[in-house]
Structures are given as C-alpha cells and as structure tokens.
N, C-alpha and C. Protein backbone atom coordinates (compact mmCIF):
# COMPACT_ATOMS: atom_id res chain seq x y z
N UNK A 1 -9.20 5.10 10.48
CA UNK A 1 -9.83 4.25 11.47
C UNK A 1 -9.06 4.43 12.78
N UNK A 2 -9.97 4.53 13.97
CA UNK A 2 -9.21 4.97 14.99
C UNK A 2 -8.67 3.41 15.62
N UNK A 3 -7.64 3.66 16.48
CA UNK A 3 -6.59 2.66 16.62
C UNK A 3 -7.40 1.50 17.91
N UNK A 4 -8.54 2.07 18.26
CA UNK A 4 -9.40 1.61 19.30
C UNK A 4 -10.22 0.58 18.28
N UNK A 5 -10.72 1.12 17.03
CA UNK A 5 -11.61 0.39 16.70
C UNK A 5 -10.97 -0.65 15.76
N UNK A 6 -9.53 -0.83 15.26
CA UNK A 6 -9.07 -1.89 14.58
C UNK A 6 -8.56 -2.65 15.42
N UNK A 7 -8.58 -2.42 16.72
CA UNK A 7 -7.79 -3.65 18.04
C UNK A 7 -9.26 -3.76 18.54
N UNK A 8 -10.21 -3.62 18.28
CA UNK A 8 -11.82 -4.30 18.56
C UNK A 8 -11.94 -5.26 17.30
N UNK A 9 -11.68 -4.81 16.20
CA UNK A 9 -11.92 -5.86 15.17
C UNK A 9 -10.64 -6.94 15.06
N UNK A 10 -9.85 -6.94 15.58
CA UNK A 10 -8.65 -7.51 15.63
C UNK A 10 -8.96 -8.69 16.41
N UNK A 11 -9.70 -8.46 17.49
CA UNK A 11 -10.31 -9.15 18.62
C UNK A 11 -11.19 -10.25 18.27
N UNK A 12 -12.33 -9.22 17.30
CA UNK A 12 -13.43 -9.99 16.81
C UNK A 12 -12.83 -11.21 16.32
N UNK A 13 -12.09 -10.84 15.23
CA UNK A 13 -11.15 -11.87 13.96
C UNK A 13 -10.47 -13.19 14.65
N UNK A 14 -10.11 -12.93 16.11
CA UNK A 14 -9.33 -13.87 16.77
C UNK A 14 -10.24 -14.76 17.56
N UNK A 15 -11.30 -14.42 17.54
CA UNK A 15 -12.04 -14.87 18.00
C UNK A 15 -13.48 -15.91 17.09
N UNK A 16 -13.00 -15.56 16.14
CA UNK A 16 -14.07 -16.65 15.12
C UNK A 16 -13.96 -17.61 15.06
N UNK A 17 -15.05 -18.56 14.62
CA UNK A 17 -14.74 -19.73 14.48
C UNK A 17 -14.28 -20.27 13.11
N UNK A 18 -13.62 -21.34 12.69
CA UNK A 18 -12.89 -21.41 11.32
C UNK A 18 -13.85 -21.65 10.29
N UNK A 19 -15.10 -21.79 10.70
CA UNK A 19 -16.18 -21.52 9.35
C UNK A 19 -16.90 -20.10 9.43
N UNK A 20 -16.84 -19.32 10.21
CA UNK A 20 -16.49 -17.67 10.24
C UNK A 20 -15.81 -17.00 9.66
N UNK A 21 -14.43 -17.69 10.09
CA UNK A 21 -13.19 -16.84 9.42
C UNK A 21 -13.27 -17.49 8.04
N UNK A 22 -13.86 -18.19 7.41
CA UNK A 22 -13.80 -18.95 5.69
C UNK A 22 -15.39 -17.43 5.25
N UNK A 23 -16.41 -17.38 6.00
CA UNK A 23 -17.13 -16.34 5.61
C UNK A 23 -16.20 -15.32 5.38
N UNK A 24 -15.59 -14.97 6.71
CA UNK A 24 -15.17 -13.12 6.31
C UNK A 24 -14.27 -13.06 5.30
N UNK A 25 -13.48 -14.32 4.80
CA UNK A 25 -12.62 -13.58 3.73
C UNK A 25 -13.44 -14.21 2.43
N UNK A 26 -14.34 -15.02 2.37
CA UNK A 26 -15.23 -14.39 1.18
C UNK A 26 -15.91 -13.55 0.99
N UNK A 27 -16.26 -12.93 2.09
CA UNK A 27 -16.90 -11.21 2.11
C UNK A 27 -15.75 -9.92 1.73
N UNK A 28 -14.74 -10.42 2.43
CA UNK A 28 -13.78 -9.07 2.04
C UNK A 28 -13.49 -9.41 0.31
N UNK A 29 -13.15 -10.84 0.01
CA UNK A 29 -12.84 -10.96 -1.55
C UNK A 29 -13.88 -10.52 -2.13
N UNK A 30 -14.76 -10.38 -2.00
CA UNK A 30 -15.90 -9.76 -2.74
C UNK A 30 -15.91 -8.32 -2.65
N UNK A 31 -15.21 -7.67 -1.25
CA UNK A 31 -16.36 -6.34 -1.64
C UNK A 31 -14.52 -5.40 -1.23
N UNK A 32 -13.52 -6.18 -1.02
CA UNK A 32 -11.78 -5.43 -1.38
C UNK A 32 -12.19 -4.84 -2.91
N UNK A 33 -11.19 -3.55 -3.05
CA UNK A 33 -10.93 -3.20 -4.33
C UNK A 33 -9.88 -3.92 -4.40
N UNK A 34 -9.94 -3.99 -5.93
CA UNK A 34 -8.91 -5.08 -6.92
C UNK A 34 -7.66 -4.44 -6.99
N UNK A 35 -6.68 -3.65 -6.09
CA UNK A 35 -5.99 -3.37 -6.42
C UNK A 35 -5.03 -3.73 -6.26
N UNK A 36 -4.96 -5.35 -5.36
CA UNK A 36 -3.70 -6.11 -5.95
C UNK A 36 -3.43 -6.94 -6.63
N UNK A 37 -5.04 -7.06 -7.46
CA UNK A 37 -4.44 -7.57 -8.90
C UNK A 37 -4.54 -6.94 -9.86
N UNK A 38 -3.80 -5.60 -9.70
CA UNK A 38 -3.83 -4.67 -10.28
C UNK A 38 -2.49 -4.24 -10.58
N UNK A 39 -1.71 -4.89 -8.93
CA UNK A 39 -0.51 -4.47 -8.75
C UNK A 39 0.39 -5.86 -9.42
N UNK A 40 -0.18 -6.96 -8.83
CA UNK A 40 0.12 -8.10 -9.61
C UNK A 40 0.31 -8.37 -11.27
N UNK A 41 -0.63 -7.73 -11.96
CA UNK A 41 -0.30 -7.61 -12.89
C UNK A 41 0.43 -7.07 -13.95
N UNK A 42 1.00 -5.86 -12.96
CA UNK A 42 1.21 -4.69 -13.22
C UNK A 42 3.24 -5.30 -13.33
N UNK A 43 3.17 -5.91 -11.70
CA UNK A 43 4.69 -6.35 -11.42
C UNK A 43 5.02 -7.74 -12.61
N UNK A 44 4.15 -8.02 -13.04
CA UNK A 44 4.10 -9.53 -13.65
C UNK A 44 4.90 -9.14 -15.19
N UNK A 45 4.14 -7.98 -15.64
CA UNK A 45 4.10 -7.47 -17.08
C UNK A 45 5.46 -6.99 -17.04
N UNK A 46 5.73 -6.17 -15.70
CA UNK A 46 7.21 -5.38 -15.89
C UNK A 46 8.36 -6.35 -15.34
N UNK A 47 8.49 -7.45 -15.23
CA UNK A 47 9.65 -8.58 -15.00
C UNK A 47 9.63 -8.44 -13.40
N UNK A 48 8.53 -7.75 -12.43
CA UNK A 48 9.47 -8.02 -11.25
C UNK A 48 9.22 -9.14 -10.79
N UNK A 49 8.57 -10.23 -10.72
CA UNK A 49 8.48 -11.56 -10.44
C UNK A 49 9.04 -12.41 -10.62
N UNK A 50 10.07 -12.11 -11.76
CA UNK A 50 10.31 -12.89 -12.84
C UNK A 50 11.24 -13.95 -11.90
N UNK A 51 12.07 -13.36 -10.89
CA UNK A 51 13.21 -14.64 -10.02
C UNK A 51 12.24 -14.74 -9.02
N UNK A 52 11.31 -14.40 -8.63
CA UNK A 52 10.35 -15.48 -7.85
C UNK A 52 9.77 -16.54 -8.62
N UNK A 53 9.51 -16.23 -9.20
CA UNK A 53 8.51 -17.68 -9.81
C UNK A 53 9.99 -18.33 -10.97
N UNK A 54 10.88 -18.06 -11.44
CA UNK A 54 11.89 -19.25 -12.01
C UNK A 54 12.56 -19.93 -10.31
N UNK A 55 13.03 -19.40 -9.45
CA UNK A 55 13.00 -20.06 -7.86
C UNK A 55 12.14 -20.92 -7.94
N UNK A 56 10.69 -20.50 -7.82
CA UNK A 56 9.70 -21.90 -7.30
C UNK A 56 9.61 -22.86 -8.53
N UNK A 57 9.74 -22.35 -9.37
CA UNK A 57 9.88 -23.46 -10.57
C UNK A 57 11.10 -24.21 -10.37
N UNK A 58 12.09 -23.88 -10.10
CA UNK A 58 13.62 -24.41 -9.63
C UNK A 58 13.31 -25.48 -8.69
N UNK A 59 12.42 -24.62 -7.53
CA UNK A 59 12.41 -25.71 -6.28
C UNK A 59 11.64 -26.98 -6.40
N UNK A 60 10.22 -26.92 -7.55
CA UNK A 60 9.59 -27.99 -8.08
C UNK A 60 10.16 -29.03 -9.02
N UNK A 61 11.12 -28.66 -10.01
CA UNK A 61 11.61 -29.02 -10.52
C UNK A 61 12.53 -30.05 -9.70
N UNK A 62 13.12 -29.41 -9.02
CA UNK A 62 14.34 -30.22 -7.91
C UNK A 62 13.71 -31.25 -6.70
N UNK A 63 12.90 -31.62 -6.69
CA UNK A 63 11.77 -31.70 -5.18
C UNK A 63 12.15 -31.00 -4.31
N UNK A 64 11.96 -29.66 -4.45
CA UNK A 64 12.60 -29.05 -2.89
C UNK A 64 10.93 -28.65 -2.60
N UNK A 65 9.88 -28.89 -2.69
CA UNK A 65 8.90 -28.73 -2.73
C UNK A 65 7.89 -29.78 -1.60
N UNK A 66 6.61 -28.99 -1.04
CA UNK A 66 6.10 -30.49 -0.59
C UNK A 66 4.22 -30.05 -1.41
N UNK A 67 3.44 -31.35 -1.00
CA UNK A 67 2.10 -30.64 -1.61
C UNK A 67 1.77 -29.92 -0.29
N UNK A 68 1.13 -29.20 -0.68
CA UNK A 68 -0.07 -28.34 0.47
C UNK A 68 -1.01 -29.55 1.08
C-alpha cells in the first residue's frame, strides 16, 4: 500500500464519528484474517503468557486493579 494512500485512510479513521468508528472495527473483525488468534493461541499453549496473566491475576487479587 502506497504511503499516500494509508495517510488518506489514516485521515478518514480520525475523522469518524464514534458510531463509525464502532462500524469499522466490526467490519475489519469480520473480514481480518485470524491470525492473531492464531498467534494467541499458539503463545498461550507454549507458556509465553504465562507471567502476564499470573501479574494480572496478582494485581486482582491484591486490588491493584480498577473496573473498566
């Protein structure tokens, strides 16, 4: 993709409105290849996550946490 036409869509994107931007990323989740939960699963199975998620479990556990 030429570098003209992803700083036109870059533009577009900044420029949506927030029930726009809730369309385009249910359009890209739909029509992205799956390949980062591909990779996700992939890192999950082989331990590399494994001290990220005992951390956030740490930080919930402790209230170092807030809700969303």
């Amino acid at each position: 993709m030429a570098s003209s036409t992803l700083q036109e869509i870059e533009r577009a994107i900044s420029a949506l409105a927030p029930e726009e931007l809730e369309e385009l990323y249910l359009w890209l989740e739909h029509h992205q290849p799956h390949t980062l939960d591909v990779r996700i699963q992939s890192d999950l199975q082989a331990g590399r996550l494994d001290g990220a998620i005992n951390r956030a479990l740490d930080d919930e556990k402790n209230g170092r946490t807030q809700p969303l």
